[in-house]
Protein backbone atom coordinates (compact mmCIF):
# COMPACT_ATOMS: atom_id res chain seq x y z
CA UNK A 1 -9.00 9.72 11.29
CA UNK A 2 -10.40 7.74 14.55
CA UNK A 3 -8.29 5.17 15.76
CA UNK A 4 -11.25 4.30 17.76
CA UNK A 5 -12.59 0.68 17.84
CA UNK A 6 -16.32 -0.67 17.84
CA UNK A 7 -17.30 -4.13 19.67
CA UNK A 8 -19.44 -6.59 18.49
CA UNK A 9 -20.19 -10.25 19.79
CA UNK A 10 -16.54 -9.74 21.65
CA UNK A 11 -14.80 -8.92 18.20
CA UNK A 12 -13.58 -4.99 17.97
CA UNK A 13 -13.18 -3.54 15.02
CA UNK A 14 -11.88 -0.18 13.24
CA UNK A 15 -12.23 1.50 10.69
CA UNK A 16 -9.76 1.82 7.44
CA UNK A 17 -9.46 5.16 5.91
CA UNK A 18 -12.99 6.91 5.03
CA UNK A 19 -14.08 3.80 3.04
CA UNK A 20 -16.38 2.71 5.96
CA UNK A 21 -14.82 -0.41 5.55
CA UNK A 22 -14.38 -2.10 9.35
CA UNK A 23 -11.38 -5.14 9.53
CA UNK A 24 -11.33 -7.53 12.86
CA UNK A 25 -8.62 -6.80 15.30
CA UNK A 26 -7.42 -10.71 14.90
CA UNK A 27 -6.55 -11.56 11.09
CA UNK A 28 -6.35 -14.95 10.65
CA UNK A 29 -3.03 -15.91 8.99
CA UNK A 30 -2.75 -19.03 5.90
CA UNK A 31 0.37 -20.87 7.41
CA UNK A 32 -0.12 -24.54 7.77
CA UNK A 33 2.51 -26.89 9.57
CA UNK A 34 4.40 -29.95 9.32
CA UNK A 35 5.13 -31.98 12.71
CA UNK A 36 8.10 -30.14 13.47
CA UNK A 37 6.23 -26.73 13.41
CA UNK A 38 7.62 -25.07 10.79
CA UNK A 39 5.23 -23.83 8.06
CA UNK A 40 4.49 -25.81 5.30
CA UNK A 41 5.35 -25.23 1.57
CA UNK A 42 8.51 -22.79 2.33
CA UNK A 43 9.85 -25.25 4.41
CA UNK A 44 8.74 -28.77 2.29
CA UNK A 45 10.27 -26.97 -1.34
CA UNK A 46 11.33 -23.03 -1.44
CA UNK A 47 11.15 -23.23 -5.10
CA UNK A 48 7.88 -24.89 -5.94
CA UNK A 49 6.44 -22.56 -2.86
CA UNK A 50 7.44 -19.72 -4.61
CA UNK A 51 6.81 -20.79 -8.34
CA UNK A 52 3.07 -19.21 -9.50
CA UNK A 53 0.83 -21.54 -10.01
CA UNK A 54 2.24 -24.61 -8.00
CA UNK A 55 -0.18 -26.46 -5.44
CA UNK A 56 0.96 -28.36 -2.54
CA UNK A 57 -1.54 -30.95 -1.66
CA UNK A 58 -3.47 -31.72 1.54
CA UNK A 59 -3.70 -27.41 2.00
CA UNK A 60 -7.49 -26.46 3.09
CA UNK A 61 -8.10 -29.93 4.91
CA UNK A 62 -10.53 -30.95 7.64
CA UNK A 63 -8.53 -29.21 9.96
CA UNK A 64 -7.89 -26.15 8.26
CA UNK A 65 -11.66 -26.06 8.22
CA UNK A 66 -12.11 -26.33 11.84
CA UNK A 67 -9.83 -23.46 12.10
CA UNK A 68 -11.67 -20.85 9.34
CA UNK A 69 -14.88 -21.92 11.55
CA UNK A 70 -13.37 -21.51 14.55
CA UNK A 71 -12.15 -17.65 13.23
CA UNK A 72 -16.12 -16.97 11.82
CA UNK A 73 -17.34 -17.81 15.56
CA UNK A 74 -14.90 -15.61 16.83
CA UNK A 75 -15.90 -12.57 14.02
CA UNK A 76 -12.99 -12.65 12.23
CA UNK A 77 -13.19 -10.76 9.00
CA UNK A 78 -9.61 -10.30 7.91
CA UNK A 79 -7.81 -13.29 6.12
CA UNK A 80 -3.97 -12.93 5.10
CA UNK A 81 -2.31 -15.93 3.12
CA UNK A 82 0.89 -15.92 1.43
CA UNK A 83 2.13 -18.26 -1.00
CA UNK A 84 -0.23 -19.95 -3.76
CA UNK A 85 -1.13 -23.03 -1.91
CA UNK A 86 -2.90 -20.93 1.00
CA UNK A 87 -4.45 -18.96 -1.54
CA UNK A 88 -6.31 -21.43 -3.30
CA UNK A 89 -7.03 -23.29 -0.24
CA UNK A 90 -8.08 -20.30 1.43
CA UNK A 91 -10.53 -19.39 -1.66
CA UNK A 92 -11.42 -23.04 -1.40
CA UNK A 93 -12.40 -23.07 2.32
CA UNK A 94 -14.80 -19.62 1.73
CA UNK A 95 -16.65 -21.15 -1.22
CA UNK A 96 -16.97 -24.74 0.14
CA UNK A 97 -18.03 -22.47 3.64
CA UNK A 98 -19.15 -19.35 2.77
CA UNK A 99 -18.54 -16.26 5.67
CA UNK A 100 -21.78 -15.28 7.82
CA UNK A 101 -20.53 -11.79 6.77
CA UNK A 102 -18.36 -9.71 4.11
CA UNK A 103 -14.53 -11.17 4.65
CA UNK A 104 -11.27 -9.12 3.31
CA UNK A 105 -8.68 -10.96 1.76
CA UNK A 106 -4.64 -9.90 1.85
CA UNK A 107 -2.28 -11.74 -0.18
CA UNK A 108 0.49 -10.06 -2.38
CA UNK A 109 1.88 -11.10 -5.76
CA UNK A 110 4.34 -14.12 -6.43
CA UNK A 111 7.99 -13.26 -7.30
CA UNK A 112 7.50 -9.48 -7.06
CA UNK A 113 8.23 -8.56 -3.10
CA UNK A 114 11.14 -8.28 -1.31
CA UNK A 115 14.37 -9.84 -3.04
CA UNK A 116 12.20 -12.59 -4.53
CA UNK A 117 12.38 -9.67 -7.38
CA UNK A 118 15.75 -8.05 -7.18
CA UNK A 119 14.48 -4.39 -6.99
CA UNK A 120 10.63 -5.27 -6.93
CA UNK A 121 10.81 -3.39 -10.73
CA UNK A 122 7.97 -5.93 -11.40
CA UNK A 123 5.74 -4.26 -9.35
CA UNK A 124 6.49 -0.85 -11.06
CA UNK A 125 4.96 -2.35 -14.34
CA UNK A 126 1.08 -1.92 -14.09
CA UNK A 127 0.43 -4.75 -16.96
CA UNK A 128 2.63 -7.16 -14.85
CA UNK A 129 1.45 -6.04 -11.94
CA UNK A 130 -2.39 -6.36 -13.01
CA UNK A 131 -2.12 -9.39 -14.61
CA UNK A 132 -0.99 -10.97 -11.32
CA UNK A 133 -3.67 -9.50 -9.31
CA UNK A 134 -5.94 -11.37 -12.04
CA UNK A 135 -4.27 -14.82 -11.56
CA UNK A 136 -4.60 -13.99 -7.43
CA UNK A 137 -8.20 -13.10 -8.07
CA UNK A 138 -8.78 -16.52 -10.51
CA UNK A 139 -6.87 -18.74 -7.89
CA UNK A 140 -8.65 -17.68 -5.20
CA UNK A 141 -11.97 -17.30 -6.79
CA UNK A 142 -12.44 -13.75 -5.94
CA UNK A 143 -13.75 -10.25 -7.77
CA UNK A 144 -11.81 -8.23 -5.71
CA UNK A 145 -8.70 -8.05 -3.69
CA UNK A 146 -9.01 -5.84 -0.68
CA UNK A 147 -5.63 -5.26 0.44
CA UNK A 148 -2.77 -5.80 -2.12
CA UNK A 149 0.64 -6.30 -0.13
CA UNK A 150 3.21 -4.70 -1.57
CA UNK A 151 6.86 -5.71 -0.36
CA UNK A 152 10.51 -3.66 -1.25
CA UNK A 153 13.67 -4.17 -0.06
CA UNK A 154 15.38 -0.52 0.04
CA UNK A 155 16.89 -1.01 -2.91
CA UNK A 156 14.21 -0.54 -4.87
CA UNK A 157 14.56 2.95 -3.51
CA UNK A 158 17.76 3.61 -6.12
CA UNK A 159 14.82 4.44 -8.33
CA UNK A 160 14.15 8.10 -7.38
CA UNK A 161 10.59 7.30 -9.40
CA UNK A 162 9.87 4.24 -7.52
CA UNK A 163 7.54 5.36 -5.08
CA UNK A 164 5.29 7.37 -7.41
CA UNK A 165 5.52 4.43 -10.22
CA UNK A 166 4.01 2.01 -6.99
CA UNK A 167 1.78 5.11 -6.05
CA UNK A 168 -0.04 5.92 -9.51
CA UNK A 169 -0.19 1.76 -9.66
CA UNK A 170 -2.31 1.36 -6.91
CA UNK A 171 -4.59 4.13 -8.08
CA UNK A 172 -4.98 2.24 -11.08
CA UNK A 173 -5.66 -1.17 -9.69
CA UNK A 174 -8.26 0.74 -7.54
CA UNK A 175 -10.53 2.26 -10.64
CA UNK A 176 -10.24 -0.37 -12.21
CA UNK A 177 -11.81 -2.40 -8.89
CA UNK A 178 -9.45 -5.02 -8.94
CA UNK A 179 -7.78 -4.25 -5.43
CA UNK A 180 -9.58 -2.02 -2.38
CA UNK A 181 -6.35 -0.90 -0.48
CA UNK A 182 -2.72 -1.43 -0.46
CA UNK A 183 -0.40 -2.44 2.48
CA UNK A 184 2.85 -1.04 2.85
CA UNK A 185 5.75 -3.94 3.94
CA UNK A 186 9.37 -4.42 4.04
CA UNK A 187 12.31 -6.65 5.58
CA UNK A 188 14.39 -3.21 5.19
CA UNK A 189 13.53 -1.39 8.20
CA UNK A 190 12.09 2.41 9.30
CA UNK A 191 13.09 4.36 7.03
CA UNK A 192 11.62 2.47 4.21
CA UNK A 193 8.70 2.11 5.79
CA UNK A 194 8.34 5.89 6.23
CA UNK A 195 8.84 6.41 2.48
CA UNK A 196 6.12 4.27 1.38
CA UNK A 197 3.85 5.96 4.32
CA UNK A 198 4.36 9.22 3.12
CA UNK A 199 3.52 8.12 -0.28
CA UNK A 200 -0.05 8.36 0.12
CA UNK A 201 -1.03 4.82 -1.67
CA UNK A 202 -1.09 2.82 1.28
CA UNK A 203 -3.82 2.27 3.89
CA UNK A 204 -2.07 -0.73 6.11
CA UNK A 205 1.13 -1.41 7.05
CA UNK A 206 2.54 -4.91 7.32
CA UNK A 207 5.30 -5.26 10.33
CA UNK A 208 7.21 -8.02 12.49
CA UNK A 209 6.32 -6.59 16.31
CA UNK A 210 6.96 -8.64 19.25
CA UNK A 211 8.67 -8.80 22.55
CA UNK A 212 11.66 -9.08 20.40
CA UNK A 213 10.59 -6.72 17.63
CA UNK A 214 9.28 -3.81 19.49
CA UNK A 215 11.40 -1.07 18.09
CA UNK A 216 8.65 0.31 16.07
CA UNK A 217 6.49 1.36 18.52
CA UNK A 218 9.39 4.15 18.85
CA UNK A 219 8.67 5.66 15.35
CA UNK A 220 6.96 3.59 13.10
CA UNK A 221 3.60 3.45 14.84
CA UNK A 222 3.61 7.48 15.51
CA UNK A 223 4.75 8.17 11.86
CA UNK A 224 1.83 5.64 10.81
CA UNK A 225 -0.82 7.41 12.96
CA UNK A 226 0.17 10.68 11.22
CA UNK A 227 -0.85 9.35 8.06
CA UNK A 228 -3.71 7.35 8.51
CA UNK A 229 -1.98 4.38 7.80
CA UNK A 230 -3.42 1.20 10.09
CA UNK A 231 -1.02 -1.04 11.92
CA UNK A 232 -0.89 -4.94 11.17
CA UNK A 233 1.21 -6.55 12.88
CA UNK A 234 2.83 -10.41 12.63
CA UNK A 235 5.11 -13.17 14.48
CA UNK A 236 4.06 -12.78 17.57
CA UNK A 237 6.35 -15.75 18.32
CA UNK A 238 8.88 -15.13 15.94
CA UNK A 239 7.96 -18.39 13.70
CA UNK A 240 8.59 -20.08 16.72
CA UNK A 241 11.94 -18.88 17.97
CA UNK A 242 10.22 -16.78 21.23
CA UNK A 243 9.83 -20.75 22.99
CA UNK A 244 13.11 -21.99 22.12
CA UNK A 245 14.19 -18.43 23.78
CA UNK A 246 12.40 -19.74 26.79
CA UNK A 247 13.00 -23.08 27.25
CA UNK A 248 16.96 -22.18 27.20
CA UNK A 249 15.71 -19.54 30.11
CA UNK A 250 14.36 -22.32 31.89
CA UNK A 251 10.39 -22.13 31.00
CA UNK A 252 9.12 -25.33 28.68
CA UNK A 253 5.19 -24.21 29.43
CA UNK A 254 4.89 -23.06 26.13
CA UNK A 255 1.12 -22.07 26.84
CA UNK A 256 2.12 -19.79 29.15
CA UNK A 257 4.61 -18.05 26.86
CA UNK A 258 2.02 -18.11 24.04
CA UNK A 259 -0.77 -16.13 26.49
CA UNK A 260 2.06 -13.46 27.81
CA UNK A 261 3.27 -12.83 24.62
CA UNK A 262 -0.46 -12.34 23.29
CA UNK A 263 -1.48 -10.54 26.34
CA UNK A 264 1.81 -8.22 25.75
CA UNK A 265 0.54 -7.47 22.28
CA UNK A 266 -3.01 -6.49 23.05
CA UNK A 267 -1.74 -3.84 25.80
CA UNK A 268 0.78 -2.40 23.33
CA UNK A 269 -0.64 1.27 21.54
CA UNK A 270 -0.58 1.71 18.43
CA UNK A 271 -1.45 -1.83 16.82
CA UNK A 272 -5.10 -2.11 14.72
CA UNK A 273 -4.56 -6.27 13.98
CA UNK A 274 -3.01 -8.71 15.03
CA UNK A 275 -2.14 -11.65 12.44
CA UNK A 276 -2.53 -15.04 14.44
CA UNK A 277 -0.71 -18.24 12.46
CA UNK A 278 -2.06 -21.03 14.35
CA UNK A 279 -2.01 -24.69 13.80
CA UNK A 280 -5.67 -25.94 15.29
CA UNK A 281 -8.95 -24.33 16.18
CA UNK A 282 -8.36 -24.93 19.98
CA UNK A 283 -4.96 -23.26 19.76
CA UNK A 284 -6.74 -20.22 17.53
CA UNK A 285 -9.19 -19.94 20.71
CA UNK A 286 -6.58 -20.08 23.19
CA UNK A 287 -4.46 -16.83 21.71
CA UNK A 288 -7.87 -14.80 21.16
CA UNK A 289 -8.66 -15.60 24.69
CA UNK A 290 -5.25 -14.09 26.19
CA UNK A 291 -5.66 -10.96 23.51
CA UNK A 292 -9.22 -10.57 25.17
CA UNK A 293 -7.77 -10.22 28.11
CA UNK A 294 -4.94 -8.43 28.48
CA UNK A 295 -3.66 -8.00 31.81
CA UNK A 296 -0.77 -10.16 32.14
CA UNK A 297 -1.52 -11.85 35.59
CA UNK A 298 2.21 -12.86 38.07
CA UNK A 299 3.32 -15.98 36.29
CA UNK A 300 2.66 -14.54 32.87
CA UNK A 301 4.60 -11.04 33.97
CA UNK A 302 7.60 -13.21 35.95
CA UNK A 303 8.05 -15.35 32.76
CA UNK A 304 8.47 -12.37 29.87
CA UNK A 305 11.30 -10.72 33.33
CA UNK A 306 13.32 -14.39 32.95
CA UNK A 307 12.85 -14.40 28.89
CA UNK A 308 14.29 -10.81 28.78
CA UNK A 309 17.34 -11.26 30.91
CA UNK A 310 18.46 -14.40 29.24
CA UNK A 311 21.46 -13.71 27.16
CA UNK A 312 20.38 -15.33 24.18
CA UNK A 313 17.00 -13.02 24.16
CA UNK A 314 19.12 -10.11 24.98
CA UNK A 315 21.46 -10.49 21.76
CA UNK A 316 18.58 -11.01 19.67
CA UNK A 317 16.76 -8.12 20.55
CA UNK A 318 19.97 -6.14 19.85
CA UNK A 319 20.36 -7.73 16.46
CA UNK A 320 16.22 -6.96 15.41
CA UNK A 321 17.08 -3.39 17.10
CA UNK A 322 20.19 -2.46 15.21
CA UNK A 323 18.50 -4.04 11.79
CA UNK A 324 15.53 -2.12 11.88
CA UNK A 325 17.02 1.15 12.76
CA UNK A 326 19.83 0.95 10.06
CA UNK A 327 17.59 -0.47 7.66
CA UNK A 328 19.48 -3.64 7.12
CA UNK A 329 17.90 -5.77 4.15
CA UNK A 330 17.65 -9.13 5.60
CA UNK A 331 17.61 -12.55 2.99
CA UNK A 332 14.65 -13.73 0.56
CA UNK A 333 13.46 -15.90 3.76
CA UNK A 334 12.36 -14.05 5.66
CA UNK A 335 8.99 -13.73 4.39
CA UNK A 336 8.64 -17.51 5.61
């Protein structure tokens, strides 16, 4: 498979699998924020954020509006939401203002991934695991769901059958047109990413990469090239933490932090997306800008140098490295 990209209107594109279907480069992620910055619904009530069926309200607002517009000027054709309030709203916000073009939707199932389902045996059921595709596809006013995430902890793994339960799943959900492709994720690191890769049933993977997180480029992105798997990638800021990192190295200009770390993802190999979380239109514009344009210029390059050497970055990045490399299942929130 190419990993080559087509342009159009600025927006490049690829290609997943032989399905000739083409996803932006920039997904545009569901989180909305309260004043402090931290996303809503996980952060307001855990529990009713992660009960099926609940509804925040005020998700899908004015602004969230000028942001989805904002992402169709820009080309975006890859949406990723999480919990049920940025589904509906998201399903909301494409039939109140319908796409200029085909849009793919990723979203995975409530209380299934990660240790929301102590080993995700939920997702090993196909009835269960159909009938919440069908409640996804009601809630958000869909026919089909293009890319199913599908989340494990490694202890899932303790099933020797696990992988080819998931496997034959996905198949199913596929003939039966309910779901286009599934996307391989986990909190559990490499290795557990390499057995669902080698699985066959996934076309995406789902992965934390960042100047922190960048330990996958070692094996992860190779391993997914090998496979045809595509590379999504996610918190580029680390939910925030990368600009407390720098203001304690001495650098408040949070829009300069926010451009070098964007610029430092678009010049990493290896990635297909990028998922961008941001609060307002102007602040969607402002990352796609710096991924456009890539070279880091002296003040963006001279900020990441202070950010690394600061001790506080330094022990984090040792923490994310030794976690991801030993596999080390971190708690139910982080998914948040």
């Amino acid at each position: 498979m190419s990993r080559g990209r087509e342009s159009e209107a600025g927006m490049e594109f690829y290609q997943v699998g032989n399905s000739g279907v083409r996803l932006s480069r920039i997904a545009l992620g569901g989180h909305e924020y309260l004043p402090n910055g931290n996303s809503r619904g996980f952060n307001e009530d855990f529990q009713k954020a992660i009960t099926p069926g609940y509804i925040f309200p005020g998700f899908g607002g004015e602004k969230r509006k000028a942001l989805v517009k904002a992402a169709y000027d820009a080309g975006v054709n890859f949406f990723d939401v999480t919990h049920d309030s940025e589904k509906e709203a998201l399903g909301r916000n494409l039939t109140e203002m319908p796409p200029p073009y085909p849009v793919y939707v990723q979203t995975r199932g409530e209380l299934m991934n990660y240790s929301y389902d102590p080993g995700n045996r939920k997702m090993t059921n196909l009835g269960l695991l159909r009938a919440e595709v069908q409640r996804i596809l009601k809630l958000m006013r869909r026919e089909r769901l293009e890319l199913l995430n599908l989340g494990i902890l490694r202890d899932a793994l303790d099933d020797s059958d696990f992988i080819a339960k998931i496997a034959a799943n996905v198949k199913a959900l596929q003939k039966e047109g309910l779901i286009l492709f599934a996307a391989a994720d986990t909190f559990s690191g490499q290795e557990t990413y390499k057995a669902m890769m080698a699985s066959g049933a996934f076309a995406t993977l789902n992965i934390n990469f960042n100047v922190a997180d960048d330990y996958p480029e070692r094996e992860i992105f190779p391993f997914a090239r090998k496979h045809n798997l595509r590379v999504v990638v996610r918190e580029a800021f680390i939910k925030g933490v990368l600009f407390r990192l720098a203001r304690a190295a001495g650098n408040g200009d949070d829009g300069l932090i926010a451009r070098a770390a964007m610029k430092w993802l678009a010049s990493r190999p290896g990635i297909d997306s990028v998922i961008m979380g941001p609060d307002t239109a102007e602040h969607f514009r402002d990352n796609l800008r710096a991924f456009q344009n890539s070279k880091l210029d002296d003040r963006e390059c001279a900020a990441l140098e202070k950010l690394r050497a600061h001790p506080s970055f330094v022990a984090l990045k040792k923490q994310k490295d030794e976690e991801f490399s030993a596999g080390t299942a971190i708690g139910q929130r982080a998914a948040l």
